[in-house]
C-alpha atoms as a PDB file:
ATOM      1  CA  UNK A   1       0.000   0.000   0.000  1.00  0.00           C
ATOM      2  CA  UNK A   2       1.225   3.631  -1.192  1.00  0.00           C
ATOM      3  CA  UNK A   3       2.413   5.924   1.580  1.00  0.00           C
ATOM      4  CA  UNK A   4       0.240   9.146   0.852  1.00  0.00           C
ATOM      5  CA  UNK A   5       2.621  12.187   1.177  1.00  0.00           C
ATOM      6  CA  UNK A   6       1.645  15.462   3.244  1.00  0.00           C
ATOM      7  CA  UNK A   7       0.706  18.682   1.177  1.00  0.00           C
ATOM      8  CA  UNK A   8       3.375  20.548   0.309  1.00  0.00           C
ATOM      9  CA  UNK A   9       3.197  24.236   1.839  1.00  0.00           C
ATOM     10  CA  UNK A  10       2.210  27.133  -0.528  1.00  0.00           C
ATOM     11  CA  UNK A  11       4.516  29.694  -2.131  1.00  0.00           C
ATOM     12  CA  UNK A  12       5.446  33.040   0.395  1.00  0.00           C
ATOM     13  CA  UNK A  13       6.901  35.713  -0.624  1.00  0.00           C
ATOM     14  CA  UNK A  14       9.310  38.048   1.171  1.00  0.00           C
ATOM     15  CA  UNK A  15       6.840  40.782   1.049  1.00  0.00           C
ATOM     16  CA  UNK A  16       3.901  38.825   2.932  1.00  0.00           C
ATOM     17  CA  UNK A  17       6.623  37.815   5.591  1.00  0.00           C
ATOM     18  CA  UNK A  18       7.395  41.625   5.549  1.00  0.00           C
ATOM     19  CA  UNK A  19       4.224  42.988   6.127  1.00  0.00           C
ATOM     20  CA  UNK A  20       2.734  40.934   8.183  1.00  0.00           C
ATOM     21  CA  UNK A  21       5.633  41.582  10.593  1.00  0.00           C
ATOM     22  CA  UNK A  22       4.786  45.216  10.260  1.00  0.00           C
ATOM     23  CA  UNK A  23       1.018  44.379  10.628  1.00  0.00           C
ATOM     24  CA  UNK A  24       1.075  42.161  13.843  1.00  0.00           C
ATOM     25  CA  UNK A  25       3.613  44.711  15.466  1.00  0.00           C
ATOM     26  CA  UNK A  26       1.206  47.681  14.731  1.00  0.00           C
ATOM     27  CA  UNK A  27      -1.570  46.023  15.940  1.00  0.00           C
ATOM     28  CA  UNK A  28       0.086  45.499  19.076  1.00  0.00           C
ATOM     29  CA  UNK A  29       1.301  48.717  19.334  1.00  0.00           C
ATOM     30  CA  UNK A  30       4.573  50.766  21.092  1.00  0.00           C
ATOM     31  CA  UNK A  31       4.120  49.055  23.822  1.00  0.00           C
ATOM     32  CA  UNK A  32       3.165  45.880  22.983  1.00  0.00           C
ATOM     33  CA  UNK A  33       5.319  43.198  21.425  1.00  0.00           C
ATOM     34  CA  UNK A  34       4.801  39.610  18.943  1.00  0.00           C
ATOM     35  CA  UNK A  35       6.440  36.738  18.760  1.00  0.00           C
ATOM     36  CA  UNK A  36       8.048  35.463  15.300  1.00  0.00           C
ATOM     37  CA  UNK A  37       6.125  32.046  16.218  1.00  0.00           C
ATOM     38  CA  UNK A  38       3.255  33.627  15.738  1.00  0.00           C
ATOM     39  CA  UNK A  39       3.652  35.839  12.538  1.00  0.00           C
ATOM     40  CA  UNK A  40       4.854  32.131  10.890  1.00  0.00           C
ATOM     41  CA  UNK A  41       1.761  30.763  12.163  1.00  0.00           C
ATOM     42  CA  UNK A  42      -0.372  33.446  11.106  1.00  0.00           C
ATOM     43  CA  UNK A  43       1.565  33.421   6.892  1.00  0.00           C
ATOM     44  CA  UNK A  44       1.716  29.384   7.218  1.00  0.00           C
ATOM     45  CA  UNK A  45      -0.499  27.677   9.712  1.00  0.00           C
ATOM     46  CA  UNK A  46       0.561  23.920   9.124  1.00  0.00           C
ATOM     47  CA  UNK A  47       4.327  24.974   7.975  1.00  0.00           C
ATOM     48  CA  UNK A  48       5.132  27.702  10.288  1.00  0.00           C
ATOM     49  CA  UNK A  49       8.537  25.811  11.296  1.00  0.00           C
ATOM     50  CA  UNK A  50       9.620  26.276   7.657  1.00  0.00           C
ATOM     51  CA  UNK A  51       9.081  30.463   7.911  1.00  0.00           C
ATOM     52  CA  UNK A  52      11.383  31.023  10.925  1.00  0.00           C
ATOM     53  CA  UNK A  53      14.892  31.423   9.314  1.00  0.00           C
ATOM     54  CA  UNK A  54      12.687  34.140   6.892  1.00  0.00           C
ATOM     55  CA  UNK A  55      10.960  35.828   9.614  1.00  0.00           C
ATOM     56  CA  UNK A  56      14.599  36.143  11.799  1.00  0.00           C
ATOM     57  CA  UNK A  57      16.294  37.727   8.070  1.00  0.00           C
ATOM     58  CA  UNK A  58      13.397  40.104   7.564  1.00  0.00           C
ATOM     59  CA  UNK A  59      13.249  41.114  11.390  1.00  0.00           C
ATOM     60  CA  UNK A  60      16.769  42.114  11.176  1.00  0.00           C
ATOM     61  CA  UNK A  61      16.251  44.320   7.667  1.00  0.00           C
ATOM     62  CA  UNK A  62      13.374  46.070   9.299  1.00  0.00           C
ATOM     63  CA  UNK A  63      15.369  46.593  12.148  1.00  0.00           C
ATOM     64  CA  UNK A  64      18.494  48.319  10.998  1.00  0.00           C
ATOM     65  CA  UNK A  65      15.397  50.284   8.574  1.00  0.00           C
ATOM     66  CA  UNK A  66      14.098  51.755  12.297  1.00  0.00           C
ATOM     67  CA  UNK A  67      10.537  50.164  11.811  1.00  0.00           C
ATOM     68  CA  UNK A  68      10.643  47.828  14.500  1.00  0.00           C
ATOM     69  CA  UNK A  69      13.270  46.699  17.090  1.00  0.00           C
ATOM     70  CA  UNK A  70      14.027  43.046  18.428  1.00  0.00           C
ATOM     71  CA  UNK A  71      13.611  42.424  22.215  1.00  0.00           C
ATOM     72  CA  UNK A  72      15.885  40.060  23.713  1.00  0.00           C
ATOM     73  CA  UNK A  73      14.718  39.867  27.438  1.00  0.00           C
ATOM     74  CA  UNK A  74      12.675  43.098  27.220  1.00  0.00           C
ATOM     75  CA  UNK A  75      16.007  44.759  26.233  1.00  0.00           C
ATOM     76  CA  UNK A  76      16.983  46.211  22.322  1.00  0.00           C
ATOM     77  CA  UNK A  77      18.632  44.028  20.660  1.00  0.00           C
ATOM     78  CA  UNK A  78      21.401  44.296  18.601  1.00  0.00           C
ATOM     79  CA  UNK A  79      20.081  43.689  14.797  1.00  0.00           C
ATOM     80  CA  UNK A  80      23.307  41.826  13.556  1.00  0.00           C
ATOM     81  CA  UNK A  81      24.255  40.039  17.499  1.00  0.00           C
ATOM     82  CA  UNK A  82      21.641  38.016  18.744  1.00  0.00           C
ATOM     83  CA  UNK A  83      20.664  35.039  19.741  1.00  0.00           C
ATOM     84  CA  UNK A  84      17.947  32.409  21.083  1.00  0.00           C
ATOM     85  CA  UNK A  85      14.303  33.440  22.029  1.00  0.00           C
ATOM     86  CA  UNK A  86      13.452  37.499  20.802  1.00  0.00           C
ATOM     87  CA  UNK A  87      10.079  39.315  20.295  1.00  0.00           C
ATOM     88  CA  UNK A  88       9.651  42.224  17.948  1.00  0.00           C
ATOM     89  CA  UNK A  89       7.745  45.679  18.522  1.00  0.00           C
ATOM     90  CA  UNK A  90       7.090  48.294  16.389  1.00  0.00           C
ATOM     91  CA  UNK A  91       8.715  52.042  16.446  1.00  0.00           C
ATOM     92  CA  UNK A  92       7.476  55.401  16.147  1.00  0.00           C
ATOM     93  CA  UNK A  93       8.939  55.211  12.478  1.00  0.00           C
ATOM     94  CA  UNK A  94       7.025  51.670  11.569  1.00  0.00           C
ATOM     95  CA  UNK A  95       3.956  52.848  12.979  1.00  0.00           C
ATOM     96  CA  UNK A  96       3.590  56.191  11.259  1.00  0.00           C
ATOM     97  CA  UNK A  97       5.581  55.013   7.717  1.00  0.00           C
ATOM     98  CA  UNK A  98       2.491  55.391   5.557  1.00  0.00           C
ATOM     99  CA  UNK A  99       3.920  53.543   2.790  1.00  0.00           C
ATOM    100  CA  UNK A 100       3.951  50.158   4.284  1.00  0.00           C
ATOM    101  CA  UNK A 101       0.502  50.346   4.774  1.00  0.00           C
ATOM    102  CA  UNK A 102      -0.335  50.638   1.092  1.00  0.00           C
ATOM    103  CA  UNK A 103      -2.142  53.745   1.579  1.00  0.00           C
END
């Protein structure tokens, strides 16, 4: 009997990563903060394990752009040092940048 194979995960591009970084971090506002677990799970629901190397890269660009920062420990984070477990909030830049927000 034929093993059936699991569903391969759909296409994402770099820009959906992007802005739904920049989405989930405005919604929670400057004082708020996301986890990357949960902007995968929100782009990929069944793949989200496959997003997080993507979601770490694009973190970083939007970080040295001033639209967000990346907590380590409720501290700022260097952008280009660090490692393990990190959340990322949005800045007064990312939440006021109009064109992001494809307005």
């Amino acid at each position: 009997m034929a093993r059936e194979l699991p569903p391969k995960p759909r296409k994402v591009s770099d820009e959906e990563v992007r802005d739904t970084i920049l989405m989930m971090c405005r919604e929670a506002g400057l004082m708020g903060s996301i986890k990357p677990e949960d902007v995968a799970r929100t782009v990929l629901p069944d793949f989200w394990q496959t997003l997080t190397k993507r979601i770490r890269l694009t973190s970083k660009q939007l970080a040295a752009a001033g639209k967000i920062v990346i907590l380590r420990k409720g501290k700022i984070a260097d952008p280009n040092d660090f490692k393990g477990i990190y959340r990322l909030q949005i800045t007064e830049t990312g939440l006021n940048d109009e064109d992001d927000r494809g307005e």
